[in-house]
N, C-alpha and C. Protein backbone atom coordinates (compact mmCIF):
# COMPACT_ATOMS: atom_id res chain seq x y z
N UNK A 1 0.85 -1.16 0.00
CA UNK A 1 0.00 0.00 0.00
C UNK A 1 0.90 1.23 0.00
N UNK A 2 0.48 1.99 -0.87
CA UNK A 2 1.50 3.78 -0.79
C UNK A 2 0.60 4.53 -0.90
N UNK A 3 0.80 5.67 -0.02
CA UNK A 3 0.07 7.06 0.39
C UNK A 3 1.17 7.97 -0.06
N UNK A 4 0.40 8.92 -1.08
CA UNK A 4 1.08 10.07 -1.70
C UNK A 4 0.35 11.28 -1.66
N UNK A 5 1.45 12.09 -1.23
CA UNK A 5 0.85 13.59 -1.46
C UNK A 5 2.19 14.42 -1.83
N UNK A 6 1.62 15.92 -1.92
CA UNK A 6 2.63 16.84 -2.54
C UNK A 6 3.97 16.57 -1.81
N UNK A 7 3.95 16.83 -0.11
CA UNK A 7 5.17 17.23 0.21
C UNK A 7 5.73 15.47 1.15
N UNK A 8 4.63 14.74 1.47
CA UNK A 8 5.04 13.68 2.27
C UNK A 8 5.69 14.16 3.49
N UNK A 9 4.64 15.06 4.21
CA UNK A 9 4.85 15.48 5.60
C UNK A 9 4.01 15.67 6.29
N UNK A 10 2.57 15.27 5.46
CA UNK A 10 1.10 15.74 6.66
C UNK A 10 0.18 14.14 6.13
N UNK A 11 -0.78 14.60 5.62
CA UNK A 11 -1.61 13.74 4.74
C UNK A 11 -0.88 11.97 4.65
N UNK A 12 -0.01 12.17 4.01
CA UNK A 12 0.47 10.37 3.84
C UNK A 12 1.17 9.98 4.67
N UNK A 13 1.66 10.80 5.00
CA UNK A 13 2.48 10.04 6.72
C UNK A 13 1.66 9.62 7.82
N UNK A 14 0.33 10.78 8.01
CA UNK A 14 -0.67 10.61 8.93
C UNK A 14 -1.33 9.15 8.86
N UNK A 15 -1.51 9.00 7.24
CA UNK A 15 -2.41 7.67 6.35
C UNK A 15 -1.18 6.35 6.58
N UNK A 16 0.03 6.32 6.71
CA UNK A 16 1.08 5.45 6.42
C UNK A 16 0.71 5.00 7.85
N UNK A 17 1.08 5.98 9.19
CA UNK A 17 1.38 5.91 10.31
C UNK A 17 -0.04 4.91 11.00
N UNK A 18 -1.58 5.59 10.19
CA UNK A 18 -2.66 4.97 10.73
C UNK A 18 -2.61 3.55 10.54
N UNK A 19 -2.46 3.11 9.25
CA UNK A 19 -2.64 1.51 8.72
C UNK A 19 -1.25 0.89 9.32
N UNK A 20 -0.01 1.43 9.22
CA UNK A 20 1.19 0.26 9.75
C UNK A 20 0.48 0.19 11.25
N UNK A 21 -0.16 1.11 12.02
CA UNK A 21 -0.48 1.31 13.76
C UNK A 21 -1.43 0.04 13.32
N UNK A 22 -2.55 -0.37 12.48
CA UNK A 22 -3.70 -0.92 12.82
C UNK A 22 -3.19 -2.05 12.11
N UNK A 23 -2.66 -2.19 11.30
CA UNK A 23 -2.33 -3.23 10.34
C UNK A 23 -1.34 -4.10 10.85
N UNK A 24 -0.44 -3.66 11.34
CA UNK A 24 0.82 -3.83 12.02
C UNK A 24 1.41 -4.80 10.11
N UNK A 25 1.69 -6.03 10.96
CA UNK A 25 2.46 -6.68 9.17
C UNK A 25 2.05 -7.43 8.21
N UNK A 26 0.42 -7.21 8.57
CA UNK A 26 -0.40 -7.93 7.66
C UNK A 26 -0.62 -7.25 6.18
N UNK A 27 0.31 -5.85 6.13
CA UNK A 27 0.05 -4.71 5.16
C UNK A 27 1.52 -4.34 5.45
N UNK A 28 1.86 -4.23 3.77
CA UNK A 28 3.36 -3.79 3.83
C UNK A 28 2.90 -2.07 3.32
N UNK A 29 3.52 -1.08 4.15
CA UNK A 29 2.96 0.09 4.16
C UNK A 29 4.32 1.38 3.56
N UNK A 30 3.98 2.20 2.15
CA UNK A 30 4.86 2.98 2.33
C UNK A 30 4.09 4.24 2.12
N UNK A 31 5.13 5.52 1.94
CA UNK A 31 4.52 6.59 1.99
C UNK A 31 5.27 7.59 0.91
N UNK A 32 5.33 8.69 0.30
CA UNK A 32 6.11 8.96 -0.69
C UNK A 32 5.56 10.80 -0.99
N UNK A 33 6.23 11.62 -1.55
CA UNK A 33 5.76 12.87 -1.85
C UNK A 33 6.39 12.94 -3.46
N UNK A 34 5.34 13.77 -4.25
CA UNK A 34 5.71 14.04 -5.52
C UNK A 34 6.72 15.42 -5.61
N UNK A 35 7.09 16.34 -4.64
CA UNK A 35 7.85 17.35 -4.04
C UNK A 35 8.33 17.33 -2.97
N UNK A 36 8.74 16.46 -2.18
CA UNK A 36 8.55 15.81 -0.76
C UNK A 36 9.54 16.91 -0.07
N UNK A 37 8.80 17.11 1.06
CA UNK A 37 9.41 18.60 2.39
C UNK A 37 10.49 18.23 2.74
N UNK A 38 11.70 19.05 3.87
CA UNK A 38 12.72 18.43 4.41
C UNK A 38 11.75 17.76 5.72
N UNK A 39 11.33 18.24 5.99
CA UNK A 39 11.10 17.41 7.69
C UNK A 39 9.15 17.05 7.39
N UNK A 40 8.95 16.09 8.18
CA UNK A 40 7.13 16.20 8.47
C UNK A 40 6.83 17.11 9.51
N UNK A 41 6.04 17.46 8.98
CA UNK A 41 4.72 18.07 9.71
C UNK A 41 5.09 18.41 10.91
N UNK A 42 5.27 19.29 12.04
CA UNK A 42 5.39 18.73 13.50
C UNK A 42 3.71 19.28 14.49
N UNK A 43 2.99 19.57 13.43
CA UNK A 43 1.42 19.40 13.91
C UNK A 43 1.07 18.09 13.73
N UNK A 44 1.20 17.73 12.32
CA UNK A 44 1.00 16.09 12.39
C UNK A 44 1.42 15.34 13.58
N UNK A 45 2.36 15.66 13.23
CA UNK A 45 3.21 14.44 14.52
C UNK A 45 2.31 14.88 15.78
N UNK A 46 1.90 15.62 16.35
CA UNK A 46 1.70 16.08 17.66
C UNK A 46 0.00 15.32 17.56
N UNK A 47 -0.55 15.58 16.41
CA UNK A 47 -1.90 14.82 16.59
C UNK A 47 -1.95 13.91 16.02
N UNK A 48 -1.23 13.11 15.42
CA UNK A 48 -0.94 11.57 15.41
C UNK A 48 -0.19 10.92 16.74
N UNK A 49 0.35 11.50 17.66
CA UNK A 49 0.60 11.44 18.87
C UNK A 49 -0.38 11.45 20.15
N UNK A 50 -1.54 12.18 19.71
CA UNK A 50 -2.50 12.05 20.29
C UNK A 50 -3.16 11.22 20.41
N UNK A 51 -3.32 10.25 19.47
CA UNK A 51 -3.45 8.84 18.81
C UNK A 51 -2.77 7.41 19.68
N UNK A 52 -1.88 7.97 20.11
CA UNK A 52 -1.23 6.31 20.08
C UNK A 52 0.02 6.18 19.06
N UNK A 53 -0.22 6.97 18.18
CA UNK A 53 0.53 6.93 16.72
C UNK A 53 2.04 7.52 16.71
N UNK A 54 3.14 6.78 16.63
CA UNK A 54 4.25 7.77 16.73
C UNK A 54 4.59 7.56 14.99
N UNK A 55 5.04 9.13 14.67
CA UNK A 55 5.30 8.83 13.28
C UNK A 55 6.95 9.86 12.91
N UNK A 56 7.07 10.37 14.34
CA UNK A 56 8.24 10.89 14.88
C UNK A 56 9.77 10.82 13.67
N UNK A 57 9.66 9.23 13.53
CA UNK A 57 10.97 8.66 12.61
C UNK A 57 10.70 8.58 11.12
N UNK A 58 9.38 8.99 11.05
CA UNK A 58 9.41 8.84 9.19
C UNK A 58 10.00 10.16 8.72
N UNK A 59 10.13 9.90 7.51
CA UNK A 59 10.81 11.10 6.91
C UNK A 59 10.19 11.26 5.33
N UNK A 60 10.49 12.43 4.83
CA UNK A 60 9.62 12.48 3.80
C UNK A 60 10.75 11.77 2.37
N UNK A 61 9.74 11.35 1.50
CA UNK A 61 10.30 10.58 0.50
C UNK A 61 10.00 10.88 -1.18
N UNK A 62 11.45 11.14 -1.93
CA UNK A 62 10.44 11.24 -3.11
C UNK A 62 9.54 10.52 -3.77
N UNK A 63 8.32 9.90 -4.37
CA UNK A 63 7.88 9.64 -5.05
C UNK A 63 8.64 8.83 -6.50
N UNK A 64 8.85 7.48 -6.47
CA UNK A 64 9.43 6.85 -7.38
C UNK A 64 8.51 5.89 -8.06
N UNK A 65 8.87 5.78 -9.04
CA UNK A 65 8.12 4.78 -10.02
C UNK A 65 8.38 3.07 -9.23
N UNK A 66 9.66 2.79 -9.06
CA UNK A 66 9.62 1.91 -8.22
C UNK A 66 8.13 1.63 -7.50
N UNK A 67 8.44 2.51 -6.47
CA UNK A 67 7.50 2.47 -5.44
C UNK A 67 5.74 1.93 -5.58
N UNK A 68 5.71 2.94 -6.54
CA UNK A 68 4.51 2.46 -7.02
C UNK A 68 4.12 1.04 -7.76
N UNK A 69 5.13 0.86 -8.64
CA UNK A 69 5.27 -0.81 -8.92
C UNK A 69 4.97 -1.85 -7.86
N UNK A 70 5.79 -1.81 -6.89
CA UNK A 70 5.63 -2.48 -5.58
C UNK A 70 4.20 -2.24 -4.78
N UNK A 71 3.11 -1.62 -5.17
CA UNK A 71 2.35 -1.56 -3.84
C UNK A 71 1.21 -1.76 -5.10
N UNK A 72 0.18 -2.84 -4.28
CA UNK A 72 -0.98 -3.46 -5.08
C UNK A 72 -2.20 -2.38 -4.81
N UNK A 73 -2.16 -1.22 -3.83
CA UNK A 73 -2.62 -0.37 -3.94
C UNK A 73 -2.44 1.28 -3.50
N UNK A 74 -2.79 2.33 -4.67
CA UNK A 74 -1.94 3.46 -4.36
C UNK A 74 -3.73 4.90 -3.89
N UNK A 75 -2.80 5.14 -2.89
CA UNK A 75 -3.72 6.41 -2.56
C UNK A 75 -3.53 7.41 -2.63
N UNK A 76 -3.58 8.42 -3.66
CA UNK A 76 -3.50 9.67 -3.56
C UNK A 76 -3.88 11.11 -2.97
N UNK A 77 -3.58 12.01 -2.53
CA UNK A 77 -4.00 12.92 -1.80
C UNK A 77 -3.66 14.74 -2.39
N UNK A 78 -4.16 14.98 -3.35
CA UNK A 78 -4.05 16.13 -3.72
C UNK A 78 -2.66 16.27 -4.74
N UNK A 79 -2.00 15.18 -5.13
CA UNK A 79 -0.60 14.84 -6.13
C UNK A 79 -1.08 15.19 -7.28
N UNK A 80 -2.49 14.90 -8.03
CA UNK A 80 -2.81 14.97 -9.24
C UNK A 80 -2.27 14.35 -10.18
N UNK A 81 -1.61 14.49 -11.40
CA UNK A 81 -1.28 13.65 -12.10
C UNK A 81 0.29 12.73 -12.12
N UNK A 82 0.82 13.59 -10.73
CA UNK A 82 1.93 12.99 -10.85
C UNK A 82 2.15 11.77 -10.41
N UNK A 83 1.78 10.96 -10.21
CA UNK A 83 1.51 9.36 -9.78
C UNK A 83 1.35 8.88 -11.01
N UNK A 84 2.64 8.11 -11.39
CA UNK A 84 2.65 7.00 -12.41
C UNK A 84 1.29 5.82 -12.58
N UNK A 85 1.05 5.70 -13.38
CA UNK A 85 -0.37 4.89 -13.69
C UNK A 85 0.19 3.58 -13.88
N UNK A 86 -0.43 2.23 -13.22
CA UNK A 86 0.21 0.99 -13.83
C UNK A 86 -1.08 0.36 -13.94
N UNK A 87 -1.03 -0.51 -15.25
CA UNK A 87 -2.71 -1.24 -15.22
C UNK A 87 -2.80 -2.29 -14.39
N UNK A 88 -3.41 -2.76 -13.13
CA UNK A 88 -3.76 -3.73 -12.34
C UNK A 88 -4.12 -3.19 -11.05
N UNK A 89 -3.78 -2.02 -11.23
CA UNK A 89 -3.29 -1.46 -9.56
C UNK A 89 -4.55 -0.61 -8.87
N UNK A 90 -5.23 -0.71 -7.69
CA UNK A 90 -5.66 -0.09 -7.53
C UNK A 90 -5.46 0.84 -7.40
N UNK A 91 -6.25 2.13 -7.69
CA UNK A 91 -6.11 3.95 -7.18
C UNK A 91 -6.62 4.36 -6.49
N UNK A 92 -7.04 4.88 -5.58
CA UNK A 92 -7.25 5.77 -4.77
C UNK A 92 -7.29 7.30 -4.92
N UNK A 93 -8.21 8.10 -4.96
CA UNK A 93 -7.56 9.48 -4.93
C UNK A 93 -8.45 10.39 -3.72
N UNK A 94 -8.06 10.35 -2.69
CA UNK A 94 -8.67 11.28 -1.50
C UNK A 94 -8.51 12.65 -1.34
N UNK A 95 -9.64 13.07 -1.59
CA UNK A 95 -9.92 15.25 -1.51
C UNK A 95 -9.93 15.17 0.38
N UNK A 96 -8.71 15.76 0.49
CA UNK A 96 -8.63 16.25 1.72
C UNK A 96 -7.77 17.63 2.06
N UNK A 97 -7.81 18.27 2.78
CA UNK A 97 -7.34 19.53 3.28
C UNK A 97 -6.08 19.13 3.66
N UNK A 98 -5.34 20.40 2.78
CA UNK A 98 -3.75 20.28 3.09
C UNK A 98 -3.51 20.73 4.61
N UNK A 99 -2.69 19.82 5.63
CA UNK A 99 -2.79 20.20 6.93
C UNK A 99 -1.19 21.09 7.07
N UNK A 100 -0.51 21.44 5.96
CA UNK A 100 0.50 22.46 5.85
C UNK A 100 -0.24 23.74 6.30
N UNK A 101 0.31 24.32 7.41
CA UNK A 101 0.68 25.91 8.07
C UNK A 101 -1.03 25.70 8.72
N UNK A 102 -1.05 24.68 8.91
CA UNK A 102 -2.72 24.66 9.92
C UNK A 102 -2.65 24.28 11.47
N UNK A 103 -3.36 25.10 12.28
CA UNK A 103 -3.35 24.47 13.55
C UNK A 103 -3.48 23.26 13.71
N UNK A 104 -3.64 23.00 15.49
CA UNK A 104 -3.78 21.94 16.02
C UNK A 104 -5.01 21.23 15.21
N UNK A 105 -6.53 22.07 16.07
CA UNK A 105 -7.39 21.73 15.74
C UNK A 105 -7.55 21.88 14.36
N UNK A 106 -7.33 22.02 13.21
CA UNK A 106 -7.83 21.66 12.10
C UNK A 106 -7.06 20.12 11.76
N UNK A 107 -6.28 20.70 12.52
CA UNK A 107 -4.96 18.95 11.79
C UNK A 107 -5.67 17.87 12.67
N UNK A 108 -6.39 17.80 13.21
CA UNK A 108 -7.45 16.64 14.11
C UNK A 108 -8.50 16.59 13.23
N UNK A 109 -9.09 17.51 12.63
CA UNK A 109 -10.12 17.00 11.66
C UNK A 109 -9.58 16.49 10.58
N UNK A 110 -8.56 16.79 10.07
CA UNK A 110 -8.18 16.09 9.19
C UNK A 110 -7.62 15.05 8.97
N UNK A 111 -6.98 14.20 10.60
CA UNK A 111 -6.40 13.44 11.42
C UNK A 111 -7.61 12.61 11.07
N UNK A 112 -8.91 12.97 11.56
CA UNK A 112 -9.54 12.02 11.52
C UNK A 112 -10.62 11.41 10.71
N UNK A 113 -10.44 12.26 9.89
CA UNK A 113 -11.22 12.03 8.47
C UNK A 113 -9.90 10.88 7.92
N UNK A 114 -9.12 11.01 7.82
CA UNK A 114 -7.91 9.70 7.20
C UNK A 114 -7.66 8.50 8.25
N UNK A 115 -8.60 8.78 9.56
CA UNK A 115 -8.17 7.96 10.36
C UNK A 115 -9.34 6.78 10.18
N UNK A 116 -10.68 7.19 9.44
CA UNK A 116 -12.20 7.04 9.14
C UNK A 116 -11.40 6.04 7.99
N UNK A 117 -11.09 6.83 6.87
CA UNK A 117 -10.52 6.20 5.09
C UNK A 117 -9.74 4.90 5.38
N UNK A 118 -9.09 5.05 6.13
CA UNK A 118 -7.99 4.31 6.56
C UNK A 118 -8.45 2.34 6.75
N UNK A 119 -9.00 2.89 7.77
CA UNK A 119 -10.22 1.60 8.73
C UNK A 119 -11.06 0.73 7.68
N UNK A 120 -11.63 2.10 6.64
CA UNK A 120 -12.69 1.49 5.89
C UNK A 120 -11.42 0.86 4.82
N UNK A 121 -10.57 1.22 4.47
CA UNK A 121 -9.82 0.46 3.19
C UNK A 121 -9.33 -0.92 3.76
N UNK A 122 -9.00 -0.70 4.96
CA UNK A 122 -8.55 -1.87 6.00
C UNK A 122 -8.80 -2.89 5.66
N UNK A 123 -10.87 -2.61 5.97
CA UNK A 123 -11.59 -3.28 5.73
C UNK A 123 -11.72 -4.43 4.47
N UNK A 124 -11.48 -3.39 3.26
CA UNK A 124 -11.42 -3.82 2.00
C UNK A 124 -10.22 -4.48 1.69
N UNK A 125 -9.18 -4.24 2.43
CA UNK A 125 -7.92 -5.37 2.36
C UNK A 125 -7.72 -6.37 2.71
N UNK A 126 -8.71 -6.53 3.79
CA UNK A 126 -8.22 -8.28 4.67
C UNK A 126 -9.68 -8.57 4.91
N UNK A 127 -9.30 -10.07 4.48
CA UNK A 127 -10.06 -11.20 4.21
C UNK A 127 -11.34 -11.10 5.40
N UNK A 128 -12.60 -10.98 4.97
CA UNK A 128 -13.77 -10.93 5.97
C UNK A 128 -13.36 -11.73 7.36
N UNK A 129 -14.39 -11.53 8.07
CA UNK A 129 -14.22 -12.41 9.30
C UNK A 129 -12.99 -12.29 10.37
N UNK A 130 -12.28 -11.10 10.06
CA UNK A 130 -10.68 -10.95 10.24
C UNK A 130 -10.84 -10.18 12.34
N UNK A 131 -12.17 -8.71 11.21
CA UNK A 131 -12.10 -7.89 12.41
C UNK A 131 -13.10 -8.02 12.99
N UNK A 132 -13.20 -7.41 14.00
CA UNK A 132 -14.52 -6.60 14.34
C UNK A 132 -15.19 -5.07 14.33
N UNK A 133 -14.02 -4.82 13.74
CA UNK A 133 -15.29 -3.51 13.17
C UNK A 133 -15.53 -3.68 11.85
N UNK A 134 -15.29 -4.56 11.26
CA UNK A 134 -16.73 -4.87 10.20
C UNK A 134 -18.01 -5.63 10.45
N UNK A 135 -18.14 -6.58 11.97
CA UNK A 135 -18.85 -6.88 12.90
C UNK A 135 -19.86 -6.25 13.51
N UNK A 136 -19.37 -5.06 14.07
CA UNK A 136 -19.88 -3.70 14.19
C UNK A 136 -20.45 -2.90 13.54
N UNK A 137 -19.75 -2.67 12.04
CA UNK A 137 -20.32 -2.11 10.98
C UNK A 137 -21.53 -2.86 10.72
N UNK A 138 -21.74 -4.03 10.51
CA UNK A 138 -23.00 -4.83 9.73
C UNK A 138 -23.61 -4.65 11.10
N UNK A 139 -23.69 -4.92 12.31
CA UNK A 139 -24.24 -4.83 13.18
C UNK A 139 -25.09 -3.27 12.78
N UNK A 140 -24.30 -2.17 13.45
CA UNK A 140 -25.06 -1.02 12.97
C UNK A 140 -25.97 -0.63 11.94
N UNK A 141 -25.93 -1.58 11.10
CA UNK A 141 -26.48 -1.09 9.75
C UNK A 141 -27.40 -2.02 9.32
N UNK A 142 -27.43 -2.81 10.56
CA UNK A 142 -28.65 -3.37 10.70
C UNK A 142 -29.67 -2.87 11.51
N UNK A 143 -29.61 -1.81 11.79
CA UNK A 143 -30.33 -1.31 13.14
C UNK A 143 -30.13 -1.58 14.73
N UNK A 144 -29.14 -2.07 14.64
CA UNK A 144 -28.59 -2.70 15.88
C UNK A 144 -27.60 -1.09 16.56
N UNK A 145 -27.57 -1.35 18.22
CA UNK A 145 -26.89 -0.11 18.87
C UNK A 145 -25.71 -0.81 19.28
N UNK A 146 -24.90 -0.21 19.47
CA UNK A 146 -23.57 -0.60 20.00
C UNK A 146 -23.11 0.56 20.99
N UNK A 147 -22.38 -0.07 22.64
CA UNK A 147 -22.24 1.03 23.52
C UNK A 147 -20.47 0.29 24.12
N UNK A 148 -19.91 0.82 24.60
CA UNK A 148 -18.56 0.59 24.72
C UNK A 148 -18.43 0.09 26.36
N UNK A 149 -18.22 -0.78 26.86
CA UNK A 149 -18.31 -1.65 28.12
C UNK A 149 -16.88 -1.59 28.74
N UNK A 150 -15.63 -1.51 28.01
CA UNK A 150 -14.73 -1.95 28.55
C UNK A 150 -13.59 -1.24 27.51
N UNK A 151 -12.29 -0.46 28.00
CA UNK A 151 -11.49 -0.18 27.37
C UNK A 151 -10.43 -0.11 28.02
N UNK A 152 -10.20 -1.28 28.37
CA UNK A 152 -9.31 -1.68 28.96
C UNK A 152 -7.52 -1.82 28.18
N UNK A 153 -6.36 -1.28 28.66
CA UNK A 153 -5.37 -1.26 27.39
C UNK A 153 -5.18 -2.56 26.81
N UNK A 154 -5.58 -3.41 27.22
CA UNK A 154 -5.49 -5.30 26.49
C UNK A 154 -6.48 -5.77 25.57
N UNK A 155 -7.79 -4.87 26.34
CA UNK A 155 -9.19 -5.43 25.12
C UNK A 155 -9.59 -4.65 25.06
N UNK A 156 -10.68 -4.40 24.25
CA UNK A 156 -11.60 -3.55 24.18
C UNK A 156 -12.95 -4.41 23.31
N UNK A 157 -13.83 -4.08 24.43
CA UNK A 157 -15.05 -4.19 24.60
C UNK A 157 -16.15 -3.63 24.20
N UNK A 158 -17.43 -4.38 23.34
CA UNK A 158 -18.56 -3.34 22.52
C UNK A 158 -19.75 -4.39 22.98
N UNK A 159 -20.33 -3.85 23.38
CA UNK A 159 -22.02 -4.39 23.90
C UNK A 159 -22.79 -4.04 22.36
N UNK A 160 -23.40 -5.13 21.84
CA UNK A 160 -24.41 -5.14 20.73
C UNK A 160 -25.94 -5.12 21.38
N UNK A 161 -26.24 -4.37 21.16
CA UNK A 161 -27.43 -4.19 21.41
C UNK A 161 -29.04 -4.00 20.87
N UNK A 162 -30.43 -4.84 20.90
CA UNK A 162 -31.79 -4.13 19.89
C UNK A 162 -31.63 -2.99 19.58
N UNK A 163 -32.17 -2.80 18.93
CA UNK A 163 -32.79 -1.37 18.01
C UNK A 163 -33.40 -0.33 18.64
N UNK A 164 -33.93 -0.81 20.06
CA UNK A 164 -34.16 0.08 20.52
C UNK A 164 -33.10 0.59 21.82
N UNK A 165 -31.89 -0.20 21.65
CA UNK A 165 -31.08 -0.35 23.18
C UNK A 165 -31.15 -0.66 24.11
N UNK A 166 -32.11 -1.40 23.92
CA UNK A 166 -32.32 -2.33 25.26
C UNK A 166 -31.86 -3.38 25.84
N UNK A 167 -32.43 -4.30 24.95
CA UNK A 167 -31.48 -5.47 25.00
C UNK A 167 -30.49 -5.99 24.99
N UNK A 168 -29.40 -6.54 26.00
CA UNK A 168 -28.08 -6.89 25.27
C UNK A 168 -28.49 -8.18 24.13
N UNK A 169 -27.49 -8.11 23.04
CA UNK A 169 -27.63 -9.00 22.56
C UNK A 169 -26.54 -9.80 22.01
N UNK A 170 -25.34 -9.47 22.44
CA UNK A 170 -24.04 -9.50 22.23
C UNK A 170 -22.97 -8.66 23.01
N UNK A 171 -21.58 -9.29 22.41
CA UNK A 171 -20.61 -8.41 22.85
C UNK A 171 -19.38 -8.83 22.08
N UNK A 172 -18.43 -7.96 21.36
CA UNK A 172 -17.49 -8.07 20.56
C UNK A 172 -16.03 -7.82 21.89
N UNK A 173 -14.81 -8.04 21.64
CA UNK A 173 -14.13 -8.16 22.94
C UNK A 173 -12.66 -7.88 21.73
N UNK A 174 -11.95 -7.68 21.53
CA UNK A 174 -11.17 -7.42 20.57
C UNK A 174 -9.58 -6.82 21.29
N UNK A 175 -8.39 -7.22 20.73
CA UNK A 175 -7.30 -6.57 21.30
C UNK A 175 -7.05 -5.46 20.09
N UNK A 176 -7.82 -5.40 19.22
CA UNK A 176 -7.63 -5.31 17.69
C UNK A 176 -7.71 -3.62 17.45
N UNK A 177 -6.47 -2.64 17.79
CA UNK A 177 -6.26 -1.36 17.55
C UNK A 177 -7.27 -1.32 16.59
N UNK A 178 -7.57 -1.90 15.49
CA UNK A 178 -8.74 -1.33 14.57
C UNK A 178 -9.80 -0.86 15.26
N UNK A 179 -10.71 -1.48 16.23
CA UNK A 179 -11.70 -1.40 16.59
C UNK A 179 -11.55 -0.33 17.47
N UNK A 180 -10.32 -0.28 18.44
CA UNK A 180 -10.51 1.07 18.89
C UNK A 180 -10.22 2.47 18.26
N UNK A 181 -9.69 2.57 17.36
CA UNK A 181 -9.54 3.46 16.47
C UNK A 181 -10.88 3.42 15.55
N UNK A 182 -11.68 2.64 15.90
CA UNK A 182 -13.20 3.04 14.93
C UNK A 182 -14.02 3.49 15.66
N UNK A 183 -14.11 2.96 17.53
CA UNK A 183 -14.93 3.80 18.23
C UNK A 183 -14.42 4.76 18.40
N UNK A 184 -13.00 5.46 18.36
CA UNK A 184 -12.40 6.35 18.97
C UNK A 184 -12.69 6.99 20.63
N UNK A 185 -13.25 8.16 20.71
CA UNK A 185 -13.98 8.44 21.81
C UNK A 185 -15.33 8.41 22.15
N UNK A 186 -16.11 8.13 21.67
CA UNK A 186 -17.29 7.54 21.26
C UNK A 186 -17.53 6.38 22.55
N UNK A 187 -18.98 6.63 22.96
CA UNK A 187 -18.98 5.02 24.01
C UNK A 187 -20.24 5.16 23.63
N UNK A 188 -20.92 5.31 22.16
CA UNK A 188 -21.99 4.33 21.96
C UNK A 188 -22.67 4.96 20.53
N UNK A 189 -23.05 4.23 19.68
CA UNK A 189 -23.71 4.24 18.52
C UNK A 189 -24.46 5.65 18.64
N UNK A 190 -24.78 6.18 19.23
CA UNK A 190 -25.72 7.24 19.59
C UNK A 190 -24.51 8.47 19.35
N UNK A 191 -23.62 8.18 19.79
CA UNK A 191 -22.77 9.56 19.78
C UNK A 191 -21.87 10.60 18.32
């Protein structure tokens, strides 16, 4: 998987840092700039730090054809045409706000709008039945509530619940950074 943007100091490092954190080595993860900065971001870093996420040691990278050869799928972020095209490969192209010369708080919304993209591509990478927040997801979208029981640093815990929240009717139990990075701060379907 490669995440590209202009400078490879906000946007794809944030996107690199989320999936190697949730993926760990089930996803070989790089990151790359088509103009790439001397240093990343140090707002990024500070709210990918907020996270759990250290992304402290990456560094920005140019953008090589290589690179792109090697990764079965490429995500773009505001690069435009400069991303080499190969036929087989998936693309990606994500409209998001450049988090260059932006505060804290904007670099958290934008933190977590890629932290949202991220989860859901996750999703689309590994084999069903893997996680539980695609568990969760079909749960929800069945009309089902989900409320957060336990977040404990070893598991983390989701009460499934009727439609109307009443009922327990389940419970998902997971060590699986995905899932807490999908409830984030959130302790229940309602929020």
């Amino acid at each position: 998987m490669l995440f590209v943007c202009v400078h490879n100091a906000g946007r794809s490092q944030m996107a690199a840092g989320y999936l190697q954190h949730l993926a760990g080595d089930r996803v070989e993860v790089l990151s790359a700039g088509s103009q790439p900065a001397e240093a990343i971001n140090p707002v990024a870093v500070e709210a990918m730090a907020e996270e759990g996420v250290d992304i402290t040691a990456a560094q920005p990278k140019v953008l090589t054809t290589d690179a792109v050869e090697a990764s079965d799928v490429v995500v773009t972020m505001g690069c435009g045409d400069e991303c080499p095209y190969f036929p087989g490969k998936r693309y990606e192209d994500w409209v998001l706000d450049d988090p260059a010369g932006q505060g804290l708080e904007a670099v958290r919304s934008i933190r977590d709008e890629i932290r949202r993209r991220v989860v859901t591509l996750l999703h689309d990478l590994l084999p069903a039945g893997e996680d539980a927040v695609a568990e969760l997801e079909r749960w929800a979208a069945s009309g089902g509530h989900w409320r957060v029981l336990d977040r404990s640093s070893d598991r983390f815990t989701v009460g499934l619940f009727t439609c109307d929240g009443g009922e327990e009717m389940g419970r998902l139990a997971s060590a699986d950074p995905a899932l807490r990075a999908y409830v984030g701060d959130r302790t229940s379907s309602d929020d």
